[in-house]
Each structure stands twice: as structure tokens, then as C-alpha cells.
Protein backbone atom coordinates (compact mmCIF):
# COMPACT_ATOMS: atom_id res chain seq x y z
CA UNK A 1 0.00 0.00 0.00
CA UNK A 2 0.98 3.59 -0.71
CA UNK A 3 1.56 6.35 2.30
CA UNK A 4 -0.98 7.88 0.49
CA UNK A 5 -3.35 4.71 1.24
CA UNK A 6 -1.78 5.22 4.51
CA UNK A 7 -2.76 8.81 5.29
CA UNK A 8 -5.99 7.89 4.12
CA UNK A 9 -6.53 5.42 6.10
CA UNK A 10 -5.10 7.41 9.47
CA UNK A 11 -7.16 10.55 8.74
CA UNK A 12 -10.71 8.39 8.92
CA UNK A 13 -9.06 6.52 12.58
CA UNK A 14 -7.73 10.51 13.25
CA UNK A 15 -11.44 11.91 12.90
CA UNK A 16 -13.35 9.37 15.08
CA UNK A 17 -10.66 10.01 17.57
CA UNK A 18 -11.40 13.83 17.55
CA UNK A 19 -14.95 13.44 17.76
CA UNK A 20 -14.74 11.18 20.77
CA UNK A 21 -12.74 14.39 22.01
CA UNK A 22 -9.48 12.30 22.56
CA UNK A 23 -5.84 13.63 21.02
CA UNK A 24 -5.15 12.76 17.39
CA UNK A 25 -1.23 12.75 18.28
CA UNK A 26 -1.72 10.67 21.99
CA UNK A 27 -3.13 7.94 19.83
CA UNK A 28 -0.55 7.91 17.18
CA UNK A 29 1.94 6.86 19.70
CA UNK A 30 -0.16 4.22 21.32
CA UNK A 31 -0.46 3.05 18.04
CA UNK A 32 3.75 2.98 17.45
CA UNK A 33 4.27 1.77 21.19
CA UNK A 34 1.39 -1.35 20.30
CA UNK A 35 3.69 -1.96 17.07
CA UNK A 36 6.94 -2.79 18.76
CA UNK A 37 5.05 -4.40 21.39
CA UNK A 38 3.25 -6.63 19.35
CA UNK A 39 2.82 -10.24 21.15
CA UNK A 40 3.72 -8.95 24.64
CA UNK A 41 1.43 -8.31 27.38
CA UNK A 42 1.02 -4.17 27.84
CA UNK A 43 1.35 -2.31 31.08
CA UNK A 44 -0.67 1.08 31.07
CA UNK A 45 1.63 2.91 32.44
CA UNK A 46 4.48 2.50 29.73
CA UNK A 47 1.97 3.08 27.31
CA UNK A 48 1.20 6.37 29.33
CA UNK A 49 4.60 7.08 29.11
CA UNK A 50 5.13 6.76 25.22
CA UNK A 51 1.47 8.68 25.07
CA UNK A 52 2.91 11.11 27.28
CA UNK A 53 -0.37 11.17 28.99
CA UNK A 54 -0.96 12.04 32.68
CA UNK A 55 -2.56 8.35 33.55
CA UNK A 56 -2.71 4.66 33.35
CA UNK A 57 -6.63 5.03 33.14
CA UNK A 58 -6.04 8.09 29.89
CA UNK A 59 -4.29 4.93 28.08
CA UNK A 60 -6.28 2.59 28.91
CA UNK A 61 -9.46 4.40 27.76
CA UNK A 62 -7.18 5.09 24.68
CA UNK A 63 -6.81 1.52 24.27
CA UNK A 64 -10.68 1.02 24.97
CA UNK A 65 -11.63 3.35 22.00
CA UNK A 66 -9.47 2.44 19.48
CA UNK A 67 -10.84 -0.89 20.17
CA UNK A 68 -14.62 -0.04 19.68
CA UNK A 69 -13.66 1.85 16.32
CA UNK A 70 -12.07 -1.35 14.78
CA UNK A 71 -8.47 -0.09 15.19
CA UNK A 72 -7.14 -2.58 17.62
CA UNK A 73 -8.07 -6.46 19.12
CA UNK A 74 -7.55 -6.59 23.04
CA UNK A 75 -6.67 -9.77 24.34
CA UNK A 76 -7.71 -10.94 27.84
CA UNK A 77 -5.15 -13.37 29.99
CA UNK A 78 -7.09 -16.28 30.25
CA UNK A 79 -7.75 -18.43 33.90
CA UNK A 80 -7.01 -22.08 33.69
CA UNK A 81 -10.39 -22.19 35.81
CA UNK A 82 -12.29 -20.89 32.68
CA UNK A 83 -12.58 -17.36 32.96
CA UNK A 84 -10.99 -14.22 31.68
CA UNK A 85 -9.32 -11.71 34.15
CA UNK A 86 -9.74 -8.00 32.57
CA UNK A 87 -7.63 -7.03 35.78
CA UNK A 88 -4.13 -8.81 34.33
CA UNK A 89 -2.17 -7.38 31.73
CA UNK A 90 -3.89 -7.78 27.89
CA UNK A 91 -2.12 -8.01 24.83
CA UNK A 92 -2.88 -5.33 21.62
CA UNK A 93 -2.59 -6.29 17.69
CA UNK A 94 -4.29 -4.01 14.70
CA UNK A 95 -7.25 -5.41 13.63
CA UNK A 96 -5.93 -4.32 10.04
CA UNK A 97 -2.79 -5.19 9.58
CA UNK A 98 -2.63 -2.06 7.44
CA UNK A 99 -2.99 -0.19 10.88
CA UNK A 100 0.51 -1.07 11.36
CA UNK A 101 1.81 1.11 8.70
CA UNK A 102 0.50 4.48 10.43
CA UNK A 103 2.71 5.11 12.94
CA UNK A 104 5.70 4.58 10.99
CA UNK A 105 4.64 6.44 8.02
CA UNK A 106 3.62 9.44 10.06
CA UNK A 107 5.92 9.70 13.10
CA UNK A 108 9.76 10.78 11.97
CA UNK A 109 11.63 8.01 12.77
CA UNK A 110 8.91 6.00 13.82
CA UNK A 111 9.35 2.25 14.74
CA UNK A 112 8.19 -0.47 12.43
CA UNK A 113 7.15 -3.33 13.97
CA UNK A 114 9.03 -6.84 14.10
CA UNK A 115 8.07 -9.65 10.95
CA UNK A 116 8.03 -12.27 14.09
CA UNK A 117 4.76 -9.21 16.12
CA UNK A 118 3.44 -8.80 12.13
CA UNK A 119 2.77 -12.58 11.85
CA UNK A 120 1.63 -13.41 15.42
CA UNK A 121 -0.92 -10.24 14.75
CA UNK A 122 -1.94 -12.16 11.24
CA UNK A 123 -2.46 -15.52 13.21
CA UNK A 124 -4.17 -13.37 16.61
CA UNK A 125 -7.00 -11.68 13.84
CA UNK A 126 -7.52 -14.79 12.08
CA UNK A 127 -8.14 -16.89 15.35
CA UNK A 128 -10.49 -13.58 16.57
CA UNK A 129 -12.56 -13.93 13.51
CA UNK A 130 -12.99 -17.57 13.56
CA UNK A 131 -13.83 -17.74 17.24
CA UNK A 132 -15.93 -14.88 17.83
CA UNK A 133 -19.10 -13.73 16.31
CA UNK A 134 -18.28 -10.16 17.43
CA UNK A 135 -16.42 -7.91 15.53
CA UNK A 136 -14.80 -5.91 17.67
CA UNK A 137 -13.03 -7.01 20.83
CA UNK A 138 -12.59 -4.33 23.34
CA UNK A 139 -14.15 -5.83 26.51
CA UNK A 140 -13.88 -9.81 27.58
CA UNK A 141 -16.32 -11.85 25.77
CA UNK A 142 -17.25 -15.59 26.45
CA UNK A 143 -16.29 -17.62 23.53
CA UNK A 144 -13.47 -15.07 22.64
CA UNK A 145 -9.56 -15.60 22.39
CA UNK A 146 -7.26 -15.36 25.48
CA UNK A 147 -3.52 -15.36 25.91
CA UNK A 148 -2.08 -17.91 28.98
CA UNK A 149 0.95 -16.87 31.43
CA UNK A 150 1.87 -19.07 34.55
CA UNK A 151 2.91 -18.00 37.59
CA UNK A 152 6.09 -19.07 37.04
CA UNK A 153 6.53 -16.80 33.43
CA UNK A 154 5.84 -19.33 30.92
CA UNK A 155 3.04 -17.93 28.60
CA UNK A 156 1.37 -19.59 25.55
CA UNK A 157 0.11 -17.34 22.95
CA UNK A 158 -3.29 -17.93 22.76
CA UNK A 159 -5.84 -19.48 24.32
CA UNK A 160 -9.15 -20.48 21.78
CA UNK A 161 -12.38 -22.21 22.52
CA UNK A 162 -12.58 -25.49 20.64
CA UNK A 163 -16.52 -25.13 20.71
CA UNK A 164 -18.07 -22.54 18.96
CA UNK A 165 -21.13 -22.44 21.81
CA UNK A 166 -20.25 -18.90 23.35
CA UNK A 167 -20.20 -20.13 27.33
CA UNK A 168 -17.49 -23.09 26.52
CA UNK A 169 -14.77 -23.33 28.37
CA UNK A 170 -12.38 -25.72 26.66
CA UNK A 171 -9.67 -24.33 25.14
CA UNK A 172 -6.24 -25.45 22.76
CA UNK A 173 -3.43 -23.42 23.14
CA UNK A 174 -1.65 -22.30 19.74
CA UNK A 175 1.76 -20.86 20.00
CA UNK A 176 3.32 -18.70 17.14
CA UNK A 177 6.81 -19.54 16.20
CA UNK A 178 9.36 -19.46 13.85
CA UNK A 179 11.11 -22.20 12.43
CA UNK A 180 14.01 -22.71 15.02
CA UNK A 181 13.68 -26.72 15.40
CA UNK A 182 14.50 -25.84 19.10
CA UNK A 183 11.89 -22.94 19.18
CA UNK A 184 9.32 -25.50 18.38
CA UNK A 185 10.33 -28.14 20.71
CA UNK A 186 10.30 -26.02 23.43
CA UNK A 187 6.51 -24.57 22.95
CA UNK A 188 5.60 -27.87 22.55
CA UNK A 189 7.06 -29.00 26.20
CA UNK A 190 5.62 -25.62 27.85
CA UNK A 191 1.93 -26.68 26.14
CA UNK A 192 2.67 -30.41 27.22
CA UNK A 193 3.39 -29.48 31.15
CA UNK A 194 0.70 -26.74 30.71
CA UNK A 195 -2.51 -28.47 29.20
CA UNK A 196 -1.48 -31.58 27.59
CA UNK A 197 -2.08 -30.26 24.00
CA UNK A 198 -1.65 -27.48 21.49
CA UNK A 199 -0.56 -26.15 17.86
CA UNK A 200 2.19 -24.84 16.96
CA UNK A 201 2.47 -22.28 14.08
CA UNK A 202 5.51 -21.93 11.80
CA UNK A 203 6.95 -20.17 9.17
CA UNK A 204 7.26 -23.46 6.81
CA UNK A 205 7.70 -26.45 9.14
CA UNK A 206 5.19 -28.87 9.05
CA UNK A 207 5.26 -31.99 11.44
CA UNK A 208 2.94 -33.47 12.38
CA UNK A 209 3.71 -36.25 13.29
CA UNK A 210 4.14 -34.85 17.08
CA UNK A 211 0.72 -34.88 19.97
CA UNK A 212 1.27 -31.44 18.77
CA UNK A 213 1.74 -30.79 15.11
CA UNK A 214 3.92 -27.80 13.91
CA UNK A 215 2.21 -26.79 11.09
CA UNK A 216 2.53 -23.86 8.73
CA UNK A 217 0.95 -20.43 9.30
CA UNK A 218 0.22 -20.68 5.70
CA UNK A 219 -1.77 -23.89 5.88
CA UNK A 220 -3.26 -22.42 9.75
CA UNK A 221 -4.79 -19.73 8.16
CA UNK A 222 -6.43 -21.53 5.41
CA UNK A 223 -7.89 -24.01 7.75
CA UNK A 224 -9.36 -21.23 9.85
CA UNK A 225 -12.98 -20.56 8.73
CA UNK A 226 -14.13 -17.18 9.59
CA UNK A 227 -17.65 -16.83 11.40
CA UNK A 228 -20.29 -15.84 9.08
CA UNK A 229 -22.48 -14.15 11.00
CA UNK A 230 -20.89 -11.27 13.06
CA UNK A 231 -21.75 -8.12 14.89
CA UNK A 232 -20.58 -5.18 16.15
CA UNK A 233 -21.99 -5.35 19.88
CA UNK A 234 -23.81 -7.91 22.17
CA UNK A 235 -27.59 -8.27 21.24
């Protein structure tokens, strides 16, 4: 796409920001701060702090809006009892991975984000639109996707509901990786010890000849099927 399509693009997300009587340039660096922090959990206040807001609470109603204008997915942690916690960390992707481009294009020396954030974002949207039947996620919704951290540190990606009935609470775990045969064989041990199953996703390794198969994030995607019927809030 051209920074043309770019500026386009930002000065639609730039207009609903205004009217919502938030600052144009506050959200432009949330949006460079959720690039380079793309498959990490977010702490408000370092997103404060590359706002340059006053508060935790400014970014986090930021985060909030940009999420009920279809600029970014929020991502819950996920309990192993079955429920999300709002209260933990979440993670942030663009919704449109087009999104991405903004704050680099725009901001002088702005960041671009990593190819290993751009592709877990690609795999985080396409697991959002097959599990949910909302299309926006800016609040914790039964049925949605979740991210997994121990107590200990070890965290697993995501956390999706193998049953598309929105109160389930059986979940796989998917980790993104690359192709690093040691990568792989040590997502699959933390998914082992963790819940006794998963996927991995890879570049272009496919084995699956593994409990859990490594299989390509080409061949993921195209085995994700997208919810037909979806809507912007709960009925």
C-alpha cells in the first residue's frame, strides 16, 4: 500500500478520535508503542509514558476506544479455571494489519514493527474472527480468544475455545513460532506441562507427526474458517 493509502486510512481513525474528544497525536503513539510491542502483554503505564499522557486510566481508555472503532483487538489473559481476568495485563494487535503502517509512516523516525509481532498479529485476527461472532473485541467476551501466562513466566500465545457455543470453556493453546527446530520443541514442552495439547504455528515447518503438530501459518490460516455471521456489539 501507498503512504498515500496510509494517510488515508489514518485521517478516517484521526477523525473518530477527535470526535470522541481524545488527542489525534496521543493515539498515534499508542499506536507505534502497540507496534513494537506486538505479542507482549502491555502495562498502562508504559503506554502512558510513550502517550505522554498524565494516567494509566487516559491509556487505557485510549486503548478502549481504538478498540470499539475497529483499530485494535484486546486480548484478555485467560484463567485455567475458565474465565478471563480483565484485571491482568492484555495483549494489543491491529485489527488491520494495514494499521501497522501508520505510525511509521507518520511519526519521523517512527518504529516499524518486528516480521516475528506482524505474523503473530496475522495468526491473533484470524483466530479472533474464527472464534468470535463479534467484531470488535474491546471488553472480555465468552467464547473469545485469550492469551495464557503461569505464575512461574511461561506464557502460551493464545488461548481459543474449541466449541463454537459462546459459554465453553475448553480451550487449545496455539503458539506462534518461527522455524528454530529448538523454538518449536520447546513450545511444545511448555503446552505439554501446561494443558497436555496445542498447535504450533511456523513459518514453513510442518510436522505433524508430534501430539502437537507444527504446522505452517500458511496452511493455519487456510484451515481457519471465519464466522459468518458477526456483529458489532452484544444483542
Amino acid at each position: 500500500m501507498s503512504d498515500a493509502t496510509v494517510r488515508m486510512l489514518w485521517d478516517v481513525v484521526a477523525s473518530d478520535i477527535q470526535e470522541a474528544g481524545y488527542d489525534k497525536h496521543s493515539a498515534l503513539r499508542l499506536l507505534e508503542r502497540v507496534g513494537i510491542s506486538l505479542g507482549s502483554p502491555v502495562a498502562w503505564d508504559h503506554l502512558r509514558e510513550a502517550m505522554g499522557v498524565e494516567s494509566p486510566d487516559t491509556a487505557r481508555r485510549y486503548a478502549h476506544l481504538l478498540s470499539e472503532s475497529f483499530v485494535l483487538l484486546t486480548v484478555f489473559h485467560w484463567a485455567m479455571g475458565g474465565a478471563f481476568e480483565p484485571s491482568r495485563q492484555r495483549k494489543l494487535y491491529f485489527l488491520d494489519p494495514l494499521v501497522a503502517r501508520i505510525a511509521p509512516t507518520l511519526i519521523p523516525g517512527g518504529r516499524e514493527p518486528t516480521s516475528d509481532g506482524l505474523v503473530e498479529n496475522l495468526v491473533a485476527t484470524a483466530l479472533y474472527a474464527s472464534a468470535s461472532d463479534r467484531l470488535t473485541q474491546a471488553d472480555p467476551l465468552p467464547g473469545a480468544i485469550g492469551y495464557w501466562k503461569s505464575r512461574d513466566g511461561r506464557e502460551t500465545d493464545f488461548v481459543v475455545p474449541t466449541d463454537p457455543e459462546p459459554w465453553a470453556f475448553d480451550r487449545v493453546p496455539v503458539e506462534v513460532k518461527g522455524d528454530s527446530r529448538r523454538g518449536i520443541s520447546a513450545a511444545r514442552l511448555s503446552m505439554r506441562r501446561s494443558f497436555g495439547r496445542g498447535i504450533v504455528v511456523t513459518r514453513t515447518v510442518l510436522d505433524v507427526e508430534d501430539e502437537i503438530p507444527a504446522i505452517p501459518i500458511g496452511v493455519f490460516l487456510a484451515a481457519l474458517a471465519t464466522r459468518v455471521e458477526r456483529s458489532e456489539a452484544d444483542p
